[in-house]
Protein backbone atom coordinates (compact mmCIF):
# COMPACT_ATOMS: atom_id res chain seq x y z
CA UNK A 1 19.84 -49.90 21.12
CA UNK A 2 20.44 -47.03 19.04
CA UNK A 3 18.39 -45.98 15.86
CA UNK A 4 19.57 -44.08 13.01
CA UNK A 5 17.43 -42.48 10.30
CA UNK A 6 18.81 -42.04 7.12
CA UNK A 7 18.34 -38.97 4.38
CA UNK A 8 15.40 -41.54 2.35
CA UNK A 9 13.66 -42.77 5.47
CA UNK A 10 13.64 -38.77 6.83
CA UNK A 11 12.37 -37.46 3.46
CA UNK A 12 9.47 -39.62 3.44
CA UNK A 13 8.48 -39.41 6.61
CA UNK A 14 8.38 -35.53 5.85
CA UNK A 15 6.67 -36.11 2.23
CA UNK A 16 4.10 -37.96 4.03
CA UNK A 17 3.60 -35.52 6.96
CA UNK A 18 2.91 -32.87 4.22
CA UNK A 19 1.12 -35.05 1.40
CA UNK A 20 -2.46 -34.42 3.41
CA UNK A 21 -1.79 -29.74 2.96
CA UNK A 22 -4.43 -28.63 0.37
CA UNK A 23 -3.72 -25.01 0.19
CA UNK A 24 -7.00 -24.62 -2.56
CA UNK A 25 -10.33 -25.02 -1.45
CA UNK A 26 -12.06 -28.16 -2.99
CA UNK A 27 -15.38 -27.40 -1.70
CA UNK A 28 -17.80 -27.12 -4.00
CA UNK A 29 -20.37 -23.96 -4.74
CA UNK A 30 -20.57 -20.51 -5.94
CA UNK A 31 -18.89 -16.92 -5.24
CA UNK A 32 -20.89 -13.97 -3.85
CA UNK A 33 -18.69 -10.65 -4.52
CA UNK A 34 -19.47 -7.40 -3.19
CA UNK A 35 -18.25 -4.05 -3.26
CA UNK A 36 -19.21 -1.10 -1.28
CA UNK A 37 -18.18 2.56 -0.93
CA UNK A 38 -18.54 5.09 1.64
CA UNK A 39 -16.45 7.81 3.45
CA UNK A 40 -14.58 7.31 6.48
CA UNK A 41 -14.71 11.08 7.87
CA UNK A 42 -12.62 13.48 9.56
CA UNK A 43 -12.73 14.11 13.34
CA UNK A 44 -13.87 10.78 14.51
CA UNK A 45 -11.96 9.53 17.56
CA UNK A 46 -11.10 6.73 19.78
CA UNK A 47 -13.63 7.12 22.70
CA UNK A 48 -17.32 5.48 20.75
CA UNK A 49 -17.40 2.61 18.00
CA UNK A 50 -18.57 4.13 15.02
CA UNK A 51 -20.85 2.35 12.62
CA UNK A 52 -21.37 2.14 9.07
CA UNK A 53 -24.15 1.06 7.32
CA UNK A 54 -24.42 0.01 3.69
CA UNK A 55 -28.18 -0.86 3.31
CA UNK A 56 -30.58 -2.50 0.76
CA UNK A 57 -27.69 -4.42 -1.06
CA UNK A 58 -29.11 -6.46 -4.05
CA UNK A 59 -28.13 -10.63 -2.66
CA UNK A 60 -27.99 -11.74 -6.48
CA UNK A 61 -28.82 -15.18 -4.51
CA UNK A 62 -32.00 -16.69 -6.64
CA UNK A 63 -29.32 -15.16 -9.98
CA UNK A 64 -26.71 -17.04 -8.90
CA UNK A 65 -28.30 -20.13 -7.90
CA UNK A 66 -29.61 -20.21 -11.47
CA UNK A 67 -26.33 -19.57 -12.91
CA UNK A 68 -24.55 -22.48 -11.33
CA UNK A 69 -28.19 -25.09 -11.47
CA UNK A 70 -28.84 -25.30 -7.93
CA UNK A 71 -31.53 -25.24 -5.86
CA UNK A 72 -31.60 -23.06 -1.91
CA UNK A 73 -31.88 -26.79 -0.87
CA UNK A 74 -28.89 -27.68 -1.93
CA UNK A 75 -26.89 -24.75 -0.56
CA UNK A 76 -25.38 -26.13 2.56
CA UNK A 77 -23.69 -22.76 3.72
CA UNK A 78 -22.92 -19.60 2.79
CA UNK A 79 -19.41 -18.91 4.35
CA UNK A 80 -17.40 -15.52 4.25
CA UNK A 81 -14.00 -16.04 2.17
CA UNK A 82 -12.77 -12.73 2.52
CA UNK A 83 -13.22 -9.19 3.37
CA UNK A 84 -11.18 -6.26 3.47
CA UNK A 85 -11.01 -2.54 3.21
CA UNK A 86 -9.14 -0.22 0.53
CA UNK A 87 -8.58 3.69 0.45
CA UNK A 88 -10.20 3.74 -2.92
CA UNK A 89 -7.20 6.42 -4.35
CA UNK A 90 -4.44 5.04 -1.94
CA UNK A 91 -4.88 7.55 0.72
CA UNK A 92 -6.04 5.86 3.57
CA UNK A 93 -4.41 5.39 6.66
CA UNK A 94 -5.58 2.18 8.27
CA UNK A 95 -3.02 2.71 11.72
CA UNK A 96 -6.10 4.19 12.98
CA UNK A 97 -8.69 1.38 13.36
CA UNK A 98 -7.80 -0.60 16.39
CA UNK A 99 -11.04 -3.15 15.64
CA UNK A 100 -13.11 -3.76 12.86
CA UNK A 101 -16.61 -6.02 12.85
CA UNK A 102 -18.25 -6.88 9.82
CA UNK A 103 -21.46 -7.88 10.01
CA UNK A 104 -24.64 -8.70 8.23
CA UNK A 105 -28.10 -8.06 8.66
CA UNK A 106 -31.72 -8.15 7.23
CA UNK A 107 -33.81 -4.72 7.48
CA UNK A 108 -36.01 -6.23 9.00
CA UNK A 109 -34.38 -7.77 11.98
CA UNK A 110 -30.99 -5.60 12.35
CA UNK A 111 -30.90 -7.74 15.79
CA UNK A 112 -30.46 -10.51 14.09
CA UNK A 113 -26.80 -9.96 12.33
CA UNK A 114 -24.56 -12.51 11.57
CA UNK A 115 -20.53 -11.61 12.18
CA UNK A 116 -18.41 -12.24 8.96
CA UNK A 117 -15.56 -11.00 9.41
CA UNK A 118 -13.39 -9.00 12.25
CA UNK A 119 -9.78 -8.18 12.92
CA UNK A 120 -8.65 -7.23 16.34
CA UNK A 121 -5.75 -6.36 16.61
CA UNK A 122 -4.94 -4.31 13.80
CA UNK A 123 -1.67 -3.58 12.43
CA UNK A 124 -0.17 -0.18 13.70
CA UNK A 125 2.06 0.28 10.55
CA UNK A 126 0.01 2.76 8.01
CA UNK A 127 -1.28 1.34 5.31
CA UNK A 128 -3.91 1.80 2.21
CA UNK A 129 -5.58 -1.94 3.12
CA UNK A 130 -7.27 -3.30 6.01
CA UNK A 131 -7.58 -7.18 5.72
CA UNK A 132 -10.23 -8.72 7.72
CA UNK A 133 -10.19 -12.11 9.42
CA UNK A 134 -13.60 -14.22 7.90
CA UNK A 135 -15.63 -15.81 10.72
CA UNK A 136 -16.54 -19.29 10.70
CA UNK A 137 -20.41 -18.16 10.73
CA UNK A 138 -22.66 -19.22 8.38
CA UNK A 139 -24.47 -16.26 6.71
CA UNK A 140 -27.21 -18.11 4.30
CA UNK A 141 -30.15 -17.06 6.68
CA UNK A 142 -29.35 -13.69 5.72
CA UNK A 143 -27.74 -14.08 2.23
CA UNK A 144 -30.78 -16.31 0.79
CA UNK A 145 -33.13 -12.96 1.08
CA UNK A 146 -33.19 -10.90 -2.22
CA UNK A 147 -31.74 -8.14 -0.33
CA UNK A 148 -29.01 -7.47 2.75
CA UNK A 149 -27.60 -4.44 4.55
CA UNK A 150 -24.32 -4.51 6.18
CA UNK A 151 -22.89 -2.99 9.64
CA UNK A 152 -19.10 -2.15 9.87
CA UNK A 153 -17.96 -1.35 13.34
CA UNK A 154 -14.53 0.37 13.71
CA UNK A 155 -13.17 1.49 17.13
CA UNK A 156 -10.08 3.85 16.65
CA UNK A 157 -7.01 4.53 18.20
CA UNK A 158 -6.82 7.50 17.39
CA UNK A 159 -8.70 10.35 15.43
CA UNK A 160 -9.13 10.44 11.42
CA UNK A 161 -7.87 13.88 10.22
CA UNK A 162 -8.97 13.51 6.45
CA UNK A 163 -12.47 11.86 5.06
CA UNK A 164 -11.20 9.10 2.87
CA UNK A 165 -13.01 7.20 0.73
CA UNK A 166 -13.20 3.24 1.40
CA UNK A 167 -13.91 0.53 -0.57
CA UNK A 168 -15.64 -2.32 1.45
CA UNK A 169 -14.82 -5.66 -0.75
CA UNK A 170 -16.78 -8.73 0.75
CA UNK A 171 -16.22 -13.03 -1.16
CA UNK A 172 -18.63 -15.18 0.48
CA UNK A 173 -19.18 -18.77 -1.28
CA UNK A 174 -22.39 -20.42 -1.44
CA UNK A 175 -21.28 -24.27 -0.40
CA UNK A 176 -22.99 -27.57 -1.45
């Protein structure tokens, strides 16, 4: 027996393959936005991982919370959306990070870090932006507290020749 699809039946077996992509997110809660800067300096090379730290970072959590009439009971999660890195006046060369980490951390327990984001591997073409890859970690542990410091690892594949300035942008949402 042979079976023949026609041009109807195929489209909507297609339209309802495809009816189920959401490309928004639905989930309900609030945006956390951050922006950091700091220099990326000359002469650093390949052969260490070289950490950043951006410390004592106002949360705005209990602000927020109040802002959208929630409670920290209701917050499920606090989930990174995005994160990336920009030569603040277009200068940066971003060819020379071979991995990035992105993590976050209370003062008082920098053991106790909670990984955000990361990209490895990195694209070798040069460019002024370095998107990172958000984890599927929850950070609210960390994100609740009034304050937060941050830890960006970067091993290199080669060495920096200019400082640059970078601009460390970081979306979590606060889900519930």
């Amino acid at each position: 027996m042979h079976t023949r699809f026609t041009l109807p039946g195929l489209l909507a077996c297609l339209l309802f393959c495809f009816a189920g992509c959401d490309k928004e997110d639905t989930t309900p809660g609030f945006d956390m936005i951050y922006q950091q800067d700091f220099f990326l300096p000359p002469g650093i090379g390949p052969f260490v991982t070289h950490h950043f730290y951006l410390k004592n970072i106002p949360s705005r959590y209990l602000t927020l919370l109040a802002q959208a009439s929630k409670t920290d009971e209701e917050v499920v999660a606090v989930l990174p959306v995005q994160a990336s890195l920009v030569g603040v006046f277009g200068d940066a060369d971003f060819s020379v990070v071979e991995e990035a980490s992105l993590r976050v951390y209370q003062e008082s327990d920098p053991t106790g870090f909670v990984e955000v984001a990361y990209r490895f591997p990195t694209p070798i073409e040069p460019n002024n932006v370095l998107d990172l890859i958000p984890s599927l970690a929850s950070a609210k542990k960390i994100m609740s507290k009034d304050r937060f410091s941050i830890d960006l690892a970067l091993r290199l594949r080669g060495t920096t020749t200019d400082e640059t300035q970078v601009r460390l942008n970081l979306q979590l949402k606060a889900t519930y």
